[in-house]
N, C-alpha and C. Protein backbone atom coordinates (compact mmCIF):
# COMPACT_ATOMS: atom_id res chain seq x y z
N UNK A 1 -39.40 5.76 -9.40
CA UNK A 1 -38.00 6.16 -9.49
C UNK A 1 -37.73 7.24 -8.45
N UNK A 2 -36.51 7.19 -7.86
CA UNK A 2 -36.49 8.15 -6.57
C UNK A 2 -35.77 9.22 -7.24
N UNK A 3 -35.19 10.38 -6.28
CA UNK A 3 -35.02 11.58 -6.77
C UNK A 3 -33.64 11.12 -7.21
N UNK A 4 -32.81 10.61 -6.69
CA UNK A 4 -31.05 10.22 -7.10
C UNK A 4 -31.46 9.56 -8.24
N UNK A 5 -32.31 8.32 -8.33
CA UNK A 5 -32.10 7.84 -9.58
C UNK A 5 -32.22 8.74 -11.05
N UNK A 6 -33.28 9.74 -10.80
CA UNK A 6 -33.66 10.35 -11.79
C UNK A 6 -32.32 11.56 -11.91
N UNK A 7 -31.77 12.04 -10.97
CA UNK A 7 -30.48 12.46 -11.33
C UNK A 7 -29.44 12.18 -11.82
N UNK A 8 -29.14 10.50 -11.47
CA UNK A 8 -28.25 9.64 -11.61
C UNK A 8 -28.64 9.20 -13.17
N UNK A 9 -29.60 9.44 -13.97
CA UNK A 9 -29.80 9.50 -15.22
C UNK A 9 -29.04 10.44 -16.33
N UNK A 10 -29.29 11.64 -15.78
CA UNK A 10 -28.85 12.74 -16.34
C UNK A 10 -27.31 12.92 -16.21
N UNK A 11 -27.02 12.78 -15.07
CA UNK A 11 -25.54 13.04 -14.34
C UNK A 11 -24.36 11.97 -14.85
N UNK A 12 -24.77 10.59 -14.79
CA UNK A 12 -23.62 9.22 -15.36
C UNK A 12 -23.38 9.52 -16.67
N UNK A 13 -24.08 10.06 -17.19
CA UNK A 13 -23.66 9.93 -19.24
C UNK A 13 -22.37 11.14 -19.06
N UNK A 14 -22.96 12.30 -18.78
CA UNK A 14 -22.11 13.34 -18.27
C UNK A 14 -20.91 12.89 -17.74
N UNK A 15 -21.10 12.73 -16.72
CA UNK A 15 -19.79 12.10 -16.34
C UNK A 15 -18.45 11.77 -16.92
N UNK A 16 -19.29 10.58 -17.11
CA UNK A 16 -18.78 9.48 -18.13
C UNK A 16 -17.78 9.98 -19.59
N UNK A 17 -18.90 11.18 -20.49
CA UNK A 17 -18.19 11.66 -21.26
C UNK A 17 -17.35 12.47 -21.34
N UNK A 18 -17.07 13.08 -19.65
CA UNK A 18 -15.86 13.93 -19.31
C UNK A 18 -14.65 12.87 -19.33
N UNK A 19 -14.78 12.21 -19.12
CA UNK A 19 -13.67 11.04 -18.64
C UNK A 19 -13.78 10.52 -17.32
N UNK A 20 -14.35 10.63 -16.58
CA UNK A 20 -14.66 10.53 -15.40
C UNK A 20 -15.62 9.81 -14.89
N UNK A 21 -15.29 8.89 -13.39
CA UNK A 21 -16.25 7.77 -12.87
C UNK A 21 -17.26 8.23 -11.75
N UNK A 22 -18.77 8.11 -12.15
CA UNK A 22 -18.91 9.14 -10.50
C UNK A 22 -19.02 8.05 -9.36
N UNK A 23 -18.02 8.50 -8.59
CA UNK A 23 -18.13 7.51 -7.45
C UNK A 23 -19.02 7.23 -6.91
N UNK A 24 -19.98 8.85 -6.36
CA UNK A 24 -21.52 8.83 -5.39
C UNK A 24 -22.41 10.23 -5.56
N UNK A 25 -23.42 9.72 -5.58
CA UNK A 25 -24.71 10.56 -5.39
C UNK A 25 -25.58 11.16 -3.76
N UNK A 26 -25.32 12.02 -3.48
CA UNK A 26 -26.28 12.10 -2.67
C UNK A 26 -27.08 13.21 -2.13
N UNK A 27 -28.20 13.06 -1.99
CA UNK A 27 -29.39 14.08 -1.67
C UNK A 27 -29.39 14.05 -0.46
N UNK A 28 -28.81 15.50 0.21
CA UNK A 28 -28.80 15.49 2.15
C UNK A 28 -28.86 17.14 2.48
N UNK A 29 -29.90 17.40 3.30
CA UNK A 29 -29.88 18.80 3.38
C UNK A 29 -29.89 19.89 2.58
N UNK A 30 -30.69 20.10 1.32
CA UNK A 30 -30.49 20.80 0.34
C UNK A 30 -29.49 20.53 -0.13
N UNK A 31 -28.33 19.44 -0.35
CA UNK A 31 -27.36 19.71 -1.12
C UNK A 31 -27.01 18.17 -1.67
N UNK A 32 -27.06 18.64 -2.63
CA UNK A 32 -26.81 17.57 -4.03
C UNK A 32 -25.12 17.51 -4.24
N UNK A 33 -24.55 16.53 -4.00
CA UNK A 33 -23.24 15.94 -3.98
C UNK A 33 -23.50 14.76 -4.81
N UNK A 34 -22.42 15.54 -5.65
CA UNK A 34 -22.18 14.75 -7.23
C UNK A 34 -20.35 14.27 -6.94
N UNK A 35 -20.03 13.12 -6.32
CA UNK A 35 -18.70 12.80 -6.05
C UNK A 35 -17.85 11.94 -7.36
N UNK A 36 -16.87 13.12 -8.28
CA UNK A 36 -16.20 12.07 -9.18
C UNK A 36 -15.16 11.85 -8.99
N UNK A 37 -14.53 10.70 -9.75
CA UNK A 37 -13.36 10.41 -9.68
C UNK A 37 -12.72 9.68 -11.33
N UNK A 38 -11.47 9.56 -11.11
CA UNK A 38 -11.11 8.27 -12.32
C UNK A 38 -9.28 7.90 -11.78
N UNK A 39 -8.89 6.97 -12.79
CA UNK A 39 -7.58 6.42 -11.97
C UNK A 39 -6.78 7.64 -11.95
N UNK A 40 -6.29 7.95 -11.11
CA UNK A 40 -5.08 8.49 -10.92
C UNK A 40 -5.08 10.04 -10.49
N UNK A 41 -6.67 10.02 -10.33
CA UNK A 41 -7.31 11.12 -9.45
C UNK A 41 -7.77 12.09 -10.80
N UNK A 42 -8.64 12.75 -10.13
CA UNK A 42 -9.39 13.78 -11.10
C UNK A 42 -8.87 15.12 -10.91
N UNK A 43 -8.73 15.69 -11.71
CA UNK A 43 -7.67 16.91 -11.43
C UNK A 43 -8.97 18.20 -11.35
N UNK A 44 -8.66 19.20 -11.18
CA UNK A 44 -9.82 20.27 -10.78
C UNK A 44 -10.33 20.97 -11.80
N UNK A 45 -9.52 20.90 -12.80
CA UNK A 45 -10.04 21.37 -14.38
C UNK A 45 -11.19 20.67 -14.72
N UNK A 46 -11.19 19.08 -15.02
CA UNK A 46 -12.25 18.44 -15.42
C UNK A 46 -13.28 18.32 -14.39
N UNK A 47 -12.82 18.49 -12.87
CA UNK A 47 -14.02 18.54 -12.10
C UNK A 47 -14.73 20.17 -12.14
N UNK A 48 -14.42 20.85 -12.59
CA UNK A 48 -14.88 22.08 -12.76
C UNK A 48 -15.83 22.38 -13.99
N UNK A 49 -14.63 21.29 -15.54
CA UNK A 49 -15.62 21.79 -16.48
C UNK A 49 -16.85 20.75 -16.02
N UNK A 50 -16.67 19.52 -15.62
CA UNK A 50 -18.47 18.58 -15.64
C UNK A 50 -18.97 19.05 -14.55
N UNK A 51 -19.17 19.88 -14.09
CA UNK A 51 -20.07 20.73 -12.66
C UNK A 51 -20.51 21.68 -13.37
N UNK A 52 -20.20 22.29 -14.48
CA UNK A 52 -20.68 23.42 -14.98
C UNK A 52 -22.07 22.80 -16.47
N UNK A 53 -21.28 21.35 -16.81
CA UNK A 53 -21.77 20.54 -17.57
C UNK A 53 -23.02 20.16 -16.69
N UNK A 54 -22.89 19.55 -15.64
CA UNK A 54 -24.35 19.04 -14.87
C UNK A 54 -25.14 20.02 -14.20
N UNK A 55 -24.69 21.09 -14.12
CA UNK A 55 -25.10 22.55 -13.39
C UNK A 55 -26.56 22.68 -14.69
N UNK A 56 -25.69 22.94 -15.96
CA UNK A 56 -26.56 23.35 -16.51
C UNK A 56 -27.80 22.16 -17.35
N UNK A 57 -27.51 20.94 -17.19
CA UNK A 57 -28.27 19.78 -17.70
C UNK A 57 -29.30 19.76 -16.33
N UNK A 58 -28.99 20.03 -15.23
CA UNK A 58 -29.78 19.48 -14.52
C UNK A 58 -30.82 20.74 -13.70
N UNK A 59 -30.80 22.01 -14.56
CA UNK A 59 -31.63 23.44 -14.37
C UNK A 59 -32.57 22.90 -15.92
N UNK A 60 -32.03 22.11 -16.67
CA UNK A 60 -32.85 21.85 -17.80
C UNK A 60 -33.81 20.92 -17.86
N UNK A 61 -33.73 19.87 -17.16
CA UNK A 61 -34.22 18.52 -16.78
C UNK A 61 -35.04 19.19 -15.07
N UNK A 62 -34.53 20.03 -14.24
CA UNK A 62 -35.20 19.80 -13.28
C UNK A 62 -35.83 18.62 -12.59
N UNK A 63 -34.96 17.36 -12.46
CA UNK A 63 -35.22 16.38 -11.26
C UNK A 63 -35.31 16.47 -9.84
N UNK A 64 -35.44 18.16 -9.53
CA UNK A 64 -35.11 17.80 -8.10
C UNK A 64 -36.18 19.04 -7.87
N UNK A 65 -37.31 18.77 -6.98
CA UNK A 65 -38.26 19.42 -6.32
C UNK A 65 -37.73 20.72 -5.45
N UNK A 66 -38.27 21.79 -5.63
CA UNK A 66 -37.53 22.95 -4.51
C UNK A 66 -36.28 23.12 -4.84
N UNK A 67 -35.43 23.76 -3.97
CA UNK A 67 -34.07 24.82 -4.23
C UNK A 67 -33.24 23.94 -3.54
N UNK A 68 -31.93 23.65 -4.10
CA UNK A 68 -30.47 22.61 -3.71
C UNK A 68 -29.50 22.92 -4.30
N UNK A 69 -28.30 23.20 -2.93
CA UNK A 69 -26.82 23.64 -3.89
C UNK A 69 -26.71 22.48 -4.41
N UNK A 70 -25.60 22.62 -5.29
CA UNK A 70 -25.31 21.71 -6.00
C UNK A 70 -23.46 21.64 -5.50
N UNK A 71 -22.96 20.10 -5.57
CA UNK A 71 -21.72 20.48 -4.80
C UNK A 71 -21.16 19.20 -5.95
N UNK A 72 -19.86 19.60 -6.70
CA UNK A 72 -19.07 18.77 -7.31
C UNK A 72 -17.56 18.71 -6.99
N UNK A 73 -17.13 17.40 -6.53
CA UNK A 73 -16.03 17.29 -6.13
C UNK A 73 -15.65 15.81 -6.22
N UNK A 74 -14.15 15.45 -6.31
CA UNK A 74 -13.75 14.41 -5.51
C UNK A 74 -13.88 13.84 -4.20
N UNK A 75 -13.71 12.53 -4.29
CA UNK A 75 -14.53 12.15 -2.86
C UNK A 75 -12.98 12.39 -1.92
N UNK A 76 -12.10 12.32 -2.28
CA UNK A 76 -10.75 12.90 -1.73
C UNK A 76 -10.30 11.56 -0.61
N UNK A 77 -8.87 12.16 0.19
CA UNK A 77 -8.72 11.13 0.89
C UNK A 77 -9.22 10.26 1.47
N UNK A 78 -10.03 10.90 2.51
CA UNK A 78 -11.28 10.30 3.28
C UNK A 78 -12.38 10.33 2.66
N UNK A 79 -12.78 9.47 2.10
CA UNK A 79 -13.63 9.16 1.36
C UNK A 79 -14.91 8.59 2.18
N UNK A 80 -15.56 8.90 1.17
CA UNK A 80 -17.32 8.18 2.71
C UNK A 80 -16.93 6.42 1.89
N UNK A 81 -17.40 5.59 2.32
CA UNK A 81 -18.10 4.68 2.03
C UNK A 81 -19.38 3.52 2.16
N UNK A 82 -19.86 4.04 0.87
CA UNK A 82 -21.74 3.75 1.30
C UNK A 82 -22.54 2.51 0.65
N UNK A 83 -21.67 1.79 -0.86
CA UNK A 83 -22.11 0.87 -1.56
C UNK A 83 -20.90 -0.15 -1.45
N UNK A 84 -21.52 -1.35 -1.99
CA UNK A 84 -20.55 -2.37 -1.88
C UNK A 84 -19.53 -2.55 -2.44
N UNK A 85 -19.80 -1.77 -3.48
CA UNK A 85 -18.41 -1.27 -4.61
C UNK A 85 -17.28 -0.18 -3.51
N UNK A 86 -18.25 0.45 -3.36
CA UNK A 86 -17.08 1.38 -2.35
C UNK A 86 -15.78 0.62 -1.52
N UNK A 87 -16.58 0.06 -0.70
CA UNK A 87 -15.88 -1.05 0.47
C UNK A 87 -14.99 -1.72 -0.47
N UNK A 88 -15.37 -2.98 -1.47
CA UNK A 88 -14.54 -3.55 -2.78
C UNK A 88 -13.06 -2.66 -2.90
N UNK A 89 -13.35 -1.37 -3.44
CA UNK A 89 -12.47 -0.80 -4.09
C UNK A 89 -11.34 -0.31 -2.47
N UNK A 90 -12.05 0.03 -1.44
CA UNK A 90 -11.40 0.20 -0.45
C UNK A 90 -10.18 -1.02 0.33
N UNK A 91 -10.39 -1.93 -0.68
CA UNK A 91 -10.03 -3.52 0.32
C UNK A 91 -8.31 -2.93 0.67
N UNK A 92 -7.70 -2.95 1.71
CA UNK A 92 -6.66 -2.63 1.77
C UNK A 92 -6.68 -1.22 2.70
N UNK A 93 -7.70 -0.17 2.58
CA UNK A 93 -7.33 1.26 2.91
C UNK A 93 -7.88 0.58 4.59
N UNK A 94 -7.08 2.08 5.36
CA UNK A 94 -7.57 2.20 6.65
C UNK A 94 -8.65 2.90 6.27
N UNK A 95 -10.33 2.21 7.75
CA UNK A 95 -11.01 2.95 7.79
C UNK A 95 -11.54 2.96 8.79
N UNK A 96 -12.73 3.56 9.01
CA UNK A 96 -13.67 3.90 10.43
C UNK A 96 -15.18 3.89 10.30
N UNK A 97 -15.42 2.82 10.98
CA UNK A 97 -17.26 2.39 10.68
C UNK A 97 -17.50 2.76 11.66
N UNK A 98 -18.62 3.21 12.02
CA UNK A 98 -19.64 3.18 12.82
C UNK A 98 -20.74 2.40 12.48
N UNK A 99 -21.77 1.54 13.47
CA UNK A 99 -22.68 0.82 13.24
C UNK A 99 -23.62 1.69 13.71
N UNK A 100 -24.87 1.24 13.63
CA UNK A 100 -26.59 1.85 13.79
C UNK A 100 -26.76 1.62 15.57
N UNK A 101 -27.46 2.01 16.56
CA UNK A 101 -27.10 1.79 17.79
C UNK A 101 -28.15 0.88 17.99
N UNK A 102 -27.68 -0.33 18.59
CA UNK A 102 -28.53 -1.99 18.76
C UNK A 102 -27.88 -2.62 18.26
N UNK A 103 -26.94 -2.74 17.16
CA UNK A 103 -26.00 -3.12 16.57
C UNK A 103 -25.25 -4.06 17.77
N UNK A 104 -24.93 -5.19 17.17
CA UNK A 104 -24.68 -6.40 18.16
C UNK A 104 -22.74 -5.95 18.20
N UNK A 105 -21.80 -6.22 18.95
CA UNK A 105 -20.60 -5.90 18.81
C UNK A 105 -20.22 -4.44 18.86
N UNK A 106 -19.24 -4.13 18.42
CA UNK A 106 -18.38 -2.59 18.90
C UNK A 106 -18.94 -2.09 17.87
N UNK A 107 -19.38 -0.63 18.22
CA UNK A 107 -20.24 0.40 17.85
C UNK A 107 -19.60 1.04 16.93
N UNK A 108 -18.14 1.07 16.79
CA UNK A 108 -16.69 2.07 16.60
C UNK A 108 -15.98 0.48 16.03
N UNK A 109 -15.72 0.60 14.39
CA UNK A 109 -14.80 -0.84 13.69
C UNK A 109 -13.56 0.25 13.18
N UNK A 110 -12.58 0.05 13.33
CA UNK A 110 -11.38 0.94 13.01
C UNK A 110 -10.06 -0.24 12.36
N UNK A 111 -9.78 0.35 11.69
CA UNK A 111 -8.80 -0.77 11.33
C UNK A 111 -8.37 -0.92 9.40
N UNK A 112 -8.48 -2.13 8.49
CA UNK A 112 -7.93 -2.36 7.16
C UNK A 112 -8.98 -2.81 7.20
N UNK A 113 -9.39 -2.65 5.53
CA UNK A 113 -10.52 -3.74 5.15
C UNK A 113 -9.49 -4.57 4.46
N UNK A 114 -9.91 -5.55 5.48
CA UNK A 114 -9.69 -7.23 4.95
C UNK A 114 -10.23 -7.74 3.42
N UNK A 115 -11.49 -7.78 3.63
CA UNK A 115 -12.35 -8.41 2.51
C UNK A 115 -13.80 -7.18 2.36
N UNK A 116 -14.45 -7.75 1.20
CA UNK A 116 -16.15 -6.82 1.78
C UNK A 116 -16.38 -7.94 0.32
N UNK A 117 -17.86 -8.26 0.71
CA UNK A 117 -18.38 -8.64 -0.40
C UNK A 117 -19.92 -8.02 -0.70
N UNK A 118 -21.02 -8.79 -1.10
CA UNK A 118 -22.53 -7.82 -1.39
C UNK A 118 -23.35 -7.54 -0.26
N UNK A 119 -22.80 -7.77 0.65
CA UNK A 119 -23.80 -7.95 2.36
C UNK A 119 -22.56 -7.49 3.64
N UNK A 120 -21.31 -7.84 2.94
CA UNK A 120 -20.84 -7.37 4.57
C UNK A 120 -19.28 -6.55 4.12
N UNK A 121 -18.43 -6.03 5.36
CA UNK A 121 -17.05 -5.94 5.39
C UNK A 121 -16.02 -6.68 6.34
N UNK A 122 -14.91 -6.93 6.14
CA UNK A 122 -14.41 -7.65 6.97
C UNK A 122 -13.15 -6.42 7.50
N UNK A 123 -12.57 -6.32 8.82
CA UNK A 123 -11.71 -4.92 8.75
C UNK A 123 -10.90 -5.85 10.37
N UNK A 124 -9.53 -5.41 10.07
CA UNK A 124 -8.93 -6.36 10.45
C UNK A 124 -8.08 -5.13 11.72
N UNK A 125 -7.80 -5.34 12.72
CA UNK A 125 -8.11 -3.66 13.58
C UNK A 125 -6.10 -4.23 14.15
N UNK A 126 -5.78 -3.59 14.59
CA UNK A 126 -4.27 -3.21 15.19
C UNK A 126 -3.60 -4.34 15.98
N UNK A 127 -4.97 -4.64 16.42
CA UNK A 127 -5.06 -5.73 17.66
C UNK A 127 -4.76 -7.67 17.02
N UNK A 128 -4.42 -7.37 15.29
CA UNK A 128 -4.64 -8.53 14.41
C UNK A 128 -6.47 -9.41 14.06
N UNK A 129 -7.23 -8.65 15.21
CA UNK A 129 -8.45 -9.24 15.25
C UNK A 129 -9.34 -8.77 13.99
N UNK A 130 -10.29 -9.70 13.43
CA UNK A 130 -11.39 -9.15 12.52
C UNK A 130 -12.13 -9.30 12.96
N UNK A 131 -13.30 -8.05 12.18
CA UNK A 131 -14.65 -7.65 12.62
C UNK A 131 -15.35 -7.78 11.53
N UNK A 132 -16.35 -8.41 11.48
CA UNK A 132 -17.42 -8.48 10.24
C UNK A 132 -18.76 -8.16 10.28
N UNK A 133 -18.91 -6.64 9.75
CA UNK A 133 -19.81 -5.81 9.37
C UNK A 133 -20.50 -5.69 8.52
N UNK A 134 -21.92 -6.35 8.59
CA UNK A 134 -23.11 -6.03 7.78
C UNK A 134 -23.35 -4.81 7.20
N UNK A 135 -23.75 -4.53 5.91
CA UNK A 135 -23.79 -3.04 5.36
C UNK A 135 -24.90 -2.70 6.17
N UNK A 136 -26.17 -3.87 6.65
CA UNK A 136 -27.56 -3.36 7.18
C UNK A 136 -27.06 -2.13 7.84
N UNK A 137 -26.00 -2.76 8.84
CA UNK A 137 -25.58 -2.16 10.61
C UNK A 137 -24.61 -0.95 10.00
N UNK A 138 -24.41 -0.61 9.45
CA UNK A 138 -23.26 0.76 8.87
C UNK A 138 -24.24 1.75 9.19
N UNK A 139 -24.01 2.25 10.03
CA UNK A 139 -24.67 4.10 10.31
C UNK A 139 -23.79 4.63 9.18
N UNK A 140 -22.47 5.00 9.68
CA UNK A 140 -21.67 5.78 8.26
C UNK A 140 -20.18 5.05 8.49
N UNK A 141 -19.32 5.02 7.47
CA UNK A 141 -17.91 4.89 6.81
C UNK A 141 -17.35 5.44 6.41
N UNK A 142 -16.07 5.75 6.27
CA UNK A 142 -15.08 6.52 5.50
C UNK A 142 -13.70 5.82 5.73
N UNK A 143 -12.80 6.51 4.89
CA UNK A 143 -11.64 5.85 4.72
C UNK A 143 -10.62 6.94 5.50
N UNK A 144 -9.56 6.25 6.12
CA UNK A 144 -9.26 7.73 6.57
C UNK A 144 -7.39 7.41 6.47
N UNK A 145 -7.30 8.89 6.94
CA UNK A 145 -5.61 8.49 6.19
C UNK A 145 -4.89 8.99 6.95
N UNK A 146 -3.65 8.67 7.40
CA UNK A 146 -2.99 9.58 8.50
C UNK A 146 -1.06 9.59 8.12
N UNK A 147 -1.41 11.26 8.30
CA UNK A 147 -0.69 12.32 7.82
C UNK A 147 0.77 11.57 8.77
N UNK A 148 2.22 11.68 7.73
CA UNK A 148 3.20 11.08 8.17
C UNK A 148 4.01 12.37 8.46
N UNK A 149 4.48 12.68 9.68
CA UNK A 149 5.10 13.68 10.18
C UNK A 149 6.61 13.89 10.09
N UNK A 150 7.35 14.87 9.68
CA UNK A 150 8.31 15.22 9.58
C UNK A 150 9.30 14.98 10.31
N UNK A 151 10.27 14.26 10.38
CA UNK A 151 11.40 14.48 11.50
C UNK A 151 11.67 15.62 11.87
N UNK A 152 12.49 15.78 13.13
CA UNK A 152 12.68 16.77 13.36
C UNK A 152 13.98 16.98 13.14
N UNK A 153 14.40 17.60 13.19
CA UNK A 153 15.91 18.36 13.00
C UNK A 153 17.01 18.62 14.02
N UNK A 154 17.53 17.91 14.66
CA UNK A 154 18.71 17.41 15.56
C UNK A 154 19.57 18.56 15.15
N UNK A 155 20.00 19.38 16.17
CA UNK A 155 21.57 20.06 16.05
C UNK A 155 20.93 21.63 16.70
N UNK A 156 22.22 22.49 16.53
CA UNK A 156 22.14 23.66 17.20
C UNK A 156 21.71 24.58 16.38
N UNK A 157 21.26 25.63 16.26
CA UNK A 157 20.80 26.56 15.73
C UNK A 157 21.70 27.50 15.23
N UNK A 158 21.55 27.63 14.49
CA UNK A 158 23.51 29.13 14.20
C UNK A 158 22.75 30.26 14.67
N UNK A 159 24.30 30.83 15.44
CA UNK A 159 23.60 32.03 16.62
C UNK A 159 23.50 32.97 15.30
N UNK A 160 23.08 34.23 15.50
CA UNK A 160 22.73 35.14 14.39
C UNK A 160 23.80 36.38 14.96
């Protein structure tokens, strides 16, 4: 059993009995990222009280070798995406792949996910063209979102 799974033991029940879905797990650089969510977004109260909930389950259990912050949050706009569920739930959002370098085709996939099923994504780019991306070839993903800017304001200024 690897070190996430044995966290991912302790941490899903938790979760779970906050009300809350954990999106992702991950062990990177000393720091343990516990990413939740549920419909209609997780508000900062309940992500606060189950961080204090897994803070202290998981100083009790000790699954994790040596010293690691511990980081609880929503995975938020830009979201990573790393499992096949991720991509699934993404079908529709804009996003931005990068592939592994040897990776056959464009290095840089930008665009909608079309489709994704247990092995690949399909992401459909500006140009109307699709690209179909093996999870093998995913260096990293995220979803990304772009900020709609204000008109501006036409007319004269009142003199003062």
């Amino acid at each position: 059993m690897t070190v996430i799974d044995r966290v991912g033991v302790i941490v899903v029940p938790l979760v779970e009995a906050a009300g809350l879905d954990l999106y992702d797990l991950d062990l990177a650089n000393g720091v343990l990222q516990v990413l939740v969510d549920c419909p209609g977004g997780a508000d900062m109260g309940a992500v606060a009280r189950v961080a204090r909930v897994i803070s202290r389950a998981l100083d009790e259990h000790d699954p994790i070798d040596g010293n690691y912050a511990l980081e609880v949050s929503t995975p938020g706009l830009e979201r990573p995406l790393r499992t096949p569920d991720h991509f699934g739930r993404a079908i529709g959002s804009n996003v931005k792949i990068k592939t592994k370098p040897g990776t056959d085709g464009e290095r840089r996939v930008e665009g909608t996910i079309a489709a994704a099923d247990d092995t690949s994504v399909t992401v459909q780019d500006v140009h109307d063209e699709r690209h179909t991306v093996r999870f093998d070839d995913i260096e990293r993903a995220r979803t990304t979102f772009e900020w709609g800017g204000q008109p501006k304001k036409t007319g004269k200024k009142a003199s003062s």
